[in-house]
Protein backbone atom coordinates (compact mmCIF):
# COMPACT_ATOMS: atom_id res chain seq x y z
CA UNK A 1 -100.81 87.20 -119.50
CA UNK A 2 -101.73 87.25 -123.10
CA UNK A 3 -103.46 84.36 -124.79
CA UNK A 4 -100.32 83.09 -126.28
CA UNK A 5 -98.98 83.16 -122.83
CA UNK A 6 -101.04 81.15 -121.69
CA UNK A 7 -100.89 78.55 -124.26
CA UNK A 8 -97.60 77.91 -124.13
CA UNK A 9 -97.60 77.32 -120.09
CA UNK A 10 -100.15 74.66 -120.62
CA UNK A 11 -97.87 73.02 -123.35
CA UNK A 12 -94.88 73.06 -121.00
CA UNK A 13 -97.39 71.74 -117.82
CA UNK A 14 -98.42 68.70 -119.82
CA UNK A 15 -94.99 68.20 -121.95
CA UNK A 16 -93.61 68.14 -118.26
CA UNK A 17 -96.45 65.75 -116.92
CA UNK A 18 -96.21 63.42 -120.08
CA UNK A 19 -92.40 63.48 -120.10
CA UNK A 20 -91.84 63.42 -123.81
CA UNK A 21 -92.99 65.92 -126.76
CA UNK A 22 -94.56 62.60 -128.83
CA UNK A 23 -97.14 61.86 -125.28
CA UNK A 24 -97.31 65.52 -125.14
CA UNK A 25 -98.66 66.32 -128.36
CA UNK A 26 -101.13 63.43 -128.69
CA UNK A 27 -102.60 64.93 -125.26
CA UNK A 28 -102.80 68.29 -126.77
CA UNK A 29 -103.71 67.43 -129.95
CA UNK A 30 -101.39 69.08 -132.00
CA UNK A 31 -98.43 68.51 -134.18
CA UNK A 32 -94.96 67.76 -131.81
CA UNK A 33 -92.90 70.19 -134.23
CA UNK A 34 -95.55 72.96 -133.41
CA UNK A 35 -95.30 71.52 -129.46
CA UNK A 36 -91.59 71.66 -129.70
CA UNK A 37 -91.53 75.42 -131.46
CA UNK A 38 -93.89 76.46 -128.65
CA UNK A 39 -91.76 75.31 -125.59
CA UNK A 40 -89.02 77.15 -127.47
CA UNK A 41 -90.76 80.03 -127.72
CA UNK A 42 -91.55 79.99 -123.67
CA UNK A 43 -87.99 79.18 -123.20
CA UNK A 44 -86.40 82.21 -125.38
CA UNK A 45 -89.16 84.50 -123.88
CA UNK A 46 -88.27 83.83 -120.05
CA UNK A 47 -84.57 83.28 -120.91
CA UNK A 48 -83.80 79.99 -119.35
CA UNK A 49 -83.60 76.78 -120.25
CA UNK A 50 -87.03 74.79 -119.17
CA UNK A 51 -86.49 70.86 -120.66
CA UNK A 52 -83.55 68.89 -120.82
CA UNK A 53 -83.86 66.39 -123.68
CA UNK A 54 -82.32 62.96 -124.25
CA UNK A 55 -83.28 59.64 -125.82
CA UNK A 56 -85.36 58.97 -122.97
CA UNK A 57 -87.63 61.34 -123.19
CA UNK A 58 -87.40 65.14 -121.29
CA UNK A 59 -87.03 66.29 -117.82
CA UNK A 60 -87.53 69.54 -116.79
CA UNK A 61 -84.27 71.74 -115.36
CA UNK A 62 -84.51 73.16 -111.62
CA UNK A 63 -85.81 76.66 -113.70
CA UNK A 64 -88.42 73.97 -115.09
CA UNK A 65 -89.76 72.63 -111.81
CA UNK A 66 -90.01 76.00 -110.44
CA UNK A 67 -92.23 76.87 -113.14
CA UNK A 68 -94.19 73.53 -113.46
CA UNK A 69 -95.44 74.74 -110.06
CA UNK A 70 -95.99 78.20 -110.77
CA UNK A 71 -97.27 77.92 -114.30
CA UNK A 72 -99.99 75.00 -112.69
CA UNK A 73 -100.92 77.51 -110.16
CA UNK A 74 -101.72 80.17 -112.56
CA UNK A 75 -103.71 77.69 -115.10
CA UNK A 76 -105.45 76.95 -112.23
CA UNK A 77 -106.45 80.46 -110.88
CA UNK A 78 -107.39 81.10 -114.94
CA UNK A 79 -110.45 78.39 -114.96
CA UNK A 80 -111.92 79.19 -111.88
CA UNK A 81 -111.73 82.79 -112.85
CA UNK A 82 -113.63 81.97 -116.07
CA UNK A 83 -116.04 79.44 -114.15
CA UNK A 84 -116.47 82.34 -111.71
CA UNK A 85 -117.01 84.95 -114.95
CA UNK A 86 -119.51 82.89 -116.50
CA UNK A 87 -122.61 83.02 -114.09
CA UNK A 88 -122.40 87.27 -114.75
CA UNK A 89 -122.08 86.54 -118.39
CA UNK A 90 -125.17 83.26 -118.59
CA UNK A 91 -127.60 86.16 -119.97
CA UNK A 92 -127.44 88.82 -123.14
CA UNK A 93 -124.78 91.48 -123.81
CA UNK A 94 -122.24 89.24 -124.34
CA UNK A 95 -119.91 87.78 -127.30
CA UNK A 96 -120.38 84.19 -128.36
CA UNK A 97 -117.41 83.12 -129.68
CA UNK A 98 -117.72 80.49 -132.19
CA UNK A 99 -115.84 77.84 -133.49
CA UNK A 100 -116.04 76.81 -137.23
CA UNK A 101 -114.37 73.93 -139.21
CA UNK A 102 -113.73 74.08 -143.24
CA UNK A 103 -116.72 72.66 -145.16
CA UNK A 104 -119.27 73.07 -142.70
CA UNK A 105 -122.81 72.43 -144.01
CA UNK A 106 -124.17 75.45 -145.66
CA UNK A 107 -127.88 75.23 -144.09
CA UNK A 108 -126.18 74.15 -140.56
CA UNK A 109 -125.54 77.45 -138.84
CA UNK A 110 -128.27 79.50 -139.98
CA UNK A 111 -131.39 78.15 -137.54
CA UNK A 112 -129.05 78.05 -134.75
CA UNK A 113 -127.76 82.21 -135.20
CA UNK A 114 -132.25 82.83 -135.85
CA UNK A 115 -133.09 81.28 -132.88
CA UNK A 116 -130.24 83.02 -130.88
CA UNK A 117 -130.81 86.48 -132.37
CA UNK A 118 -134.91 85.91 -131.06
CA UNK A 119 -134.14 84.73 -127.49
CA UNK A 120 -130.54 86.67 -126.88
CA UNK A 121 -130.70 89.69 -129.27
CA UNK A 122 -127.86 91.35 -127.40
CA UNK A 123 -126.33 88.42 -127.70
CA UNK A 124 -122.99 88.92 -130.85
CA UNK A 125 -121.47 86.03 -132.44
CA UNK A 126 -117.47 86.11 -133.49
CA UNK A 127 -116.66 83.11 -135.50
CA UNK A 128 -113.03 81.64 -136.04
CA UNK A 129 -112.31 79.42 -138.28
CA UNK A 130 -110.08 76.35 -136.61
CA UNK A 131 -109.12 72.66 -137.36
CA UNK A 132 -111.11 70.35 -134.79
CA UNK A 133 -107.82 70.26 -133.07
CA UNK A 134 -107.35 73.98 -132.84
CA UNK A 135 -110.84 74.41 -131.91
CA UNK A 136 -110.19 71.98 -128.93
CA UNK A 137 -106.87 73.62 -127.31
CA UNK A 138 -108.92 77.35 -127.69
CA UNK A 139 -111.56 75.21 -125.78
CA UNK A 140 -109.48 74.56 -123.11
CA UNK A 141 -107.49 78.33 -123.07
CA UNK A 142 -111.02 79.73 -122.86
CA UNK A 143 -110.84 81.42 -126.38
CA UNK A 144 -114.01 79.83 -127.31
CA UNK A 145 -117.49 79.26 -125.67
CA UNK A 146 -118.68 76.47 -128.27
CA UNK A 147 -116.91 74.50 -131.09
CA UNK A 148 -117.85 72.80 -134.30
CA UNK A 149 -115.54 70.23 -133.84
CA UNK A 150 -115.27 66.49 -136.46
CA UNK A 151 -114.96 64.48 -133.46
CA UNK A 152 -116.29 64.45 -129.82
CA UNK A 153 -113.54 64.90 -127.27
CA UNK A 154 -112.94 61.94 -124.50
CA UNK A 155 -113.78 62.88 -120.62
CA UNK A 156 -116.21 65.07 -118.71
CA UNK A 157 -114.65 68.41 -119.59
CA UNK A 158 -117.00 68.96 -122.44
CA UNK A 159 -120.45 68.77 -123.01
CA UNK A 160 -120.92 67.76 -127.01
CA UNK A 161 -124.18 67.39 -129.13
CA UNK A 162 -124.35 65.98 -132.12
CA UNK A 163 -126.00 68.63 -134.83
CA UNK A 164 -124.43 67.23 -138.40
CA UNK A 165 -124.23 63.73 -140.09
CA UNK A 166 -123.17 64.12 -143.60
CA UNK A 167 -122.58 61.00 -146.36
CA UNK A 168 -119.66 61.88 -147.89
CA UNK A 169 -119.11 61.23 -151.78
CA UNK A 170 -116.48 61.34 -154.20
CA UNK A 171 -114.99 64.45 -156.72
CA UNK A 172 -113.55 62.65 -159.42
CA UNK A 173 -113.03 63.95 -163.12
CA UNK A 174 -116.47 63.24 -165.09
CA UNK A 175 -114.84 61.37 -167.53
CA UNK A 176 -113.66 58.74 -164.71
CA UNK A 177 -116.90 59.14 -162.58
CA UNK A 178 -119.31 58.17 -165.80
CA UNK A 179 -117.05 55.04 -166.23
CA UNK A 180 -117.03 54.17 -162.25
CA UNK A 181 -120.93 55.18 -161.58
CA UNK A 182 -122.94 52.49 -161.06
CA UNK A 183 -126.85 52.50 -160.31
CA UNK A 184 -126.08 53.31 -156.67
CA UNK A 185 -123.58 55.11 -156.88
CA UNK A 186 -119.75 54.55 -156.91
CA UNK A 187 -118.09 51.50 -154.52
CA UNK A 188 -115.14 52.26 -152.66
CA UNK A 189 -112.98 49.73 -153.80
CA UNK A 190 -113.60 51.09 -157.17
CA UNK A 191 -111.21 54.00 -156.51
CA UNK A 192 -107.91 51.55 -156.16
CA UNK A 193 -105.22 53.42 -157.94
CA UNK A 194 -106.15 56.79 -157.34
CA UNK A 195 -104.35 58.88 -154.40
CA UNK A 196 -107.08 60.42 -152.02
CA UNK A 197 -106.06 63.99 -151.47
CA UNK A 198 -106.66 64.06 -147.72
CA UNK A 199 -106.14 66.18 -145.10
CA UNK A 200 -103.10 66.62 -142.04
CA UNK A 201 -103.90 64.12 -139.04
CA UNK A 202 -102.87 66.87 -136.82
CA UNK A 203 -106.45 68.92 -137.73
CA UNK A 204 -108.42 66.05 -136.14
CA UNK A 205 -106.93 62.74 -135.66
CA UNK A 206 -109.59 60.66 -134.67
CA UNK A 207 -111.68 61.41 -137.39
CA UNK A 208 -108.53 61.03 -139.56
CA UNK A 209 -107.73 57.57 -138.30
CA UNK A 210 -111.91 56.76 -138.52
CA UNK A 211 -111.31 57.83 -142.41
CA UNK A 212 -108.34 56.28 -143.25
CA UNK A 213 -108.83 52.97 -141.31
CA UNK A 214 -112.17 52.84 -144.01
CA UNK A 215 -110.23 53.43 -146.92
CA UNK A 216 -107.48 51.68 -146.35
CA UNK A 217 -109.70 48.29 -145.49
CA UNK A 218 -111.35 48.25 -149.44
CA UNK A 219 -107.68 48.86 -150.43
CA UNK A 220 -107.24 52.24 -151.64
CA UNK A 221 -103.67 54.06 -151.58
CA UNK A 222 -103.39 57.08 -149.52
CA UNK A 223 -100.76 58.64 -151.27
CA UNK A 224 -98.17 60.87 -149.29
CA UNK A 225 -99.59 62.58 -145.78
CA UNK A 226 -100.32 66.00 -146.31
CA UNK A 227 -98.09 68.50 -145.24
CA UNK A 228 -98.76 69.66 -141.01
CA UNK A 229 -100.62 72.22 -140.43
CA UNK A 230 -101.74 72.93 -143.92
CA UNK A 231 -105.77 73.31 -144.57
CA UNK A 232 -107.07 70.93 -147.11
CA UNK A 233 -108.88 74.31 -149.37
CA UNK A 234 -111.59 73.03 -152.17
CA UNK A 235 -108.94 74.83 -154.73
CA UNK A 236 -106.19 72.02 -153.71
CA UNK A 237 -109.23 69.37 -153.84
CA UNK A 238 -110.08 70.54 -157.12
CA UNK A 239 -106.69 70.88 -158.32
CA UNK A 240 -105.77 67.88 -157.91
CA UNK A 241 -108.33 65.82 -159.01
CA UNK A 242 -108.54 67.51 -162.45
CA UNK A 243 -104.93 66.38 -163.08
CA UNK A 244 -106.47 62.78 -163.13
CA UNK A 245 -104.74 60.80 -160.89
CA UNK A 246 -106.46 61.63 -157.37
CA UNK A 247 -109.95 61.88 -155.58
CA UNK A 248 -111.04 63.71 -152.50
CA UNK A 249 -114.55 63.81 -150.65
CA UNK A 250 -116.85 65.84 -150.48
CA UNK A 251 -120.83 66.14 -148.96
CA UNK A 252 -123.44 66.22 -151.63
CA UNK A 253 -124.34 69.99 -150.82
CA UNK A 254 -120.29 71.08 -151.39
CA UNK A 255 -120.74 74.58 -151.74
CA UNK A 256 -118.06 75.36 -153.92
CA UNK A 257 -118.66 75.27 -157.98
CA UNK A 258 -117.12 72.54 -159.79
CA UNK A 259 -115.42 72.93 -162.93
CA UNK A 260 -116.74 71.27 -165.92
CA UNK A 261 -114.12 68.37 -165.54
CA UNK A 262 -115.09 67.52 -161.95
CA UNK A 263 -117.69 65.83 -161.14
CA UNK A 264 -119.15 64.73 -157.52
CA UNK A 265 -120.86 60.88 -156.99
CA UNK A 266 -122.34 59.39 -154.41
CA UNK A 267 -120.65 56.38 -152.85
CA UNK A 268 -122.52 52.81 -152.91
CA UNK A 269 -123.75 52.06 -149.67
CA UNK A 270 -122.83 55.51 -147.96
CA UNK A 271 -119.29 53.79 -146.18
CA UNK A 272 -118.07 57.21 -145.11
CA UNK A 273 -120.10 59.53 -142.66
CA UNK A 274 -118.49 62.91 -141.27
CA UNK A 275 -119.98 64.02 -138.20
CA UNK A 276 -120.03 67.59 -136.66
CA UNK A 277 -120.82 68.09 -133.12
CA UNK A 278 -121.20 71.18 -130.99
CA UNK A 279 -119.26 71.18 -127.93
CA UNK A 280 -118.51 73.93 -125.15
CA UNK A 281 -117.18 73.29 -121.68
CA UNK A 282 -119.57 70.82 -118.98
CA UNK A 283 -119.14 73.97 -116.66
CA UNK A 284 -120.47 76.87 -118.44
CA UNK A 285 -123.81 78.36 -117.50
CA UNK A 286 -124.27 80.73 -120.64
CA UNK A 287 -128.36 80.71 -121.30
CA UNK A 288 -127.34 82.25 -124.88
CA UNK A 289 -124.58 79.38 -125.52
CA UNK A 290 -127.72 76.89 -124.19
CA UNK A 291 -129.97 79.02 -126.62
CA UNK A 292 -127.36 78.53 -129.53
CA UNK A 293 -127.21 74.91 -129.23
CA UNK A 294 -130.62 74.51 -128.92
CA UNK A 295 -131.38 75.85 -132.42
CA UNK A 296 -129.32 73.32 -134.50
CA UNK A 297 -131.55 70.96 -136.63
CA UNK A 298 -131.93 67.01 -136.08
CA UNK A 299 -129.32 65.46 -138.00
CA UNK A 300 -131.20 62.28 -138.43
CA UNK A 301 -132.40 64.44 -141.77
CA UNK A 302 -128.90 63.24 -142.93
CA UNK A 303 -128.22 59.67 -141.91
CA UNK A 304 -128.01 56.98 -144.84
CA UNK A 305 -131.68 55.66 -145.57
């Protein structure tokens, strides 16, 4: 089976285990219009209808208990055949496949790829770029040996290290940030008024509810949620905050160049800190994954003084 296959039989195991597409999706971590467009796409590709729906949730058809048990069968056979696969693939020779967020740390990624080019030099790195979410379901599939991801996942499935603390501050226009900017920066509550242009709870919804819980507690508006699975791009951050009427966040080492009418501030006591943290499955035996973990800097370089 393909990838995509395979994705969408794990959707339909746990929409089936969870009984509803809401339960279904929080598991999964993904949007339930994507979850729903998924099933639908396993159901038009095998030609039978899997779920029935009603108000109290879903059930699955006769068709949909026969494959419950088949499609758990072959998810099962498909991890112990990649638990099996790694101990021939723990050396060099392989591909490390990567998983990378948006805005990841400029200086993060480089000591890790030196150290792993010295110890594992046969050893080639594919990077994707993937919300936290995303990062976690490919995870799971076994389309990635290690994730970046904004927020360490619950259970024993996943080893996770922390390699990235960053104090977020504010992009504001310079004319507002020279009014706001006080000695130590800019304080939260200073910011009432403005809409924050944030990013879809889908991509990673702890760290989203972390976020907004923060915000919303010194009393800033939120503005409308942004659209499902749409990337939150330093173009629509800088966009919108030149019109005047928004802010977004941003570490102090943004890479991107800011216009002349945008200007970045630190926040006054450092209230907002987004973490990074390296994660791969608790079963893999990769010495180059081990290797590439290994060479990620202390982030206690970054943590508020």
């Amino acid at each position: 089976m393909s990838g995509m296959e395979l994705r969408e039989l794990r959707a339909f195991v746990v929409v089936a285990e969870e009984g509803g597409m809401s339960a279904a999706a929080r598991r999964l971590h993904v949007s339930q219009p994507a979850l729903s467009q998924t099933v639908g796409m396993l159901e038009r590709r095998l030609g039978v209808k899997l779920l029935v729906r009603s108000s109290a949730g879903v059930q699955p058809t006769e068709a949909g208990m026969t494959l419950l048990a088949e499609a758990r069968a072959v998810l099962a056979r498909h991890d112990q055949v990649l638990r099996t696969m790694a101990a021939y693939t723990s050396g060099d020779g392989g591909v490390l496949r990567v998983g990378v967020p948006i805005e990841l740390p400029s200086d993060l990624l480089g000591p890790a790829l030196e150290r792993l080019a010295v110890a594992h030099p046969g050893t080639r790195v594919q990077a994707r770029h993937l919300s936290t979410a995303a990062q976690l379901t490919a995870l799971q599939a076994g389309e990635l040996d290690v994730g970046l991801l904004r927020e360490r996942p619950a259970g024993r499935e996943f080893d996770a290290m922390l390699v990235s603390r960053e104090r977020l501050g504010v992009l504001l226009t310079a004319e507002r940030a020279a009014e706001l900017r006080g000695p130590d920066g800019i304080r939260l509550e200073e910011l009432t008024g403005l809409e924050w242009v944030g990013f879809p709870r889908s991509g990673s919804p702890a760290w989203f509810d972390e976020l907004t819980a923060i915000l919303r507690s010194h009393g800033l508006d939120l503005g409308p949620a942004a659209p499902e699975g749409q990337e939150l791009i330093a173009e629509v951050k800088l966009a919108a905050v030149s019109a005047g009427r928004a802010f977004a966040l941003a570490p102090p080492r943004w890479p991107q160049p800011l216009p002349a009418a945008v200007a970045w501030s630190a926040l006054a006591g450092h209230p907002l800190i987004r973490r990074t943290w390296a994660v791969w499955p608790a079963t893999s035996r990769r010495h180059d994954l081990a290797g590439f973990v290994a060479g990620f800097r202390d982030p206690a370089d970054d943590r508020p003084g």
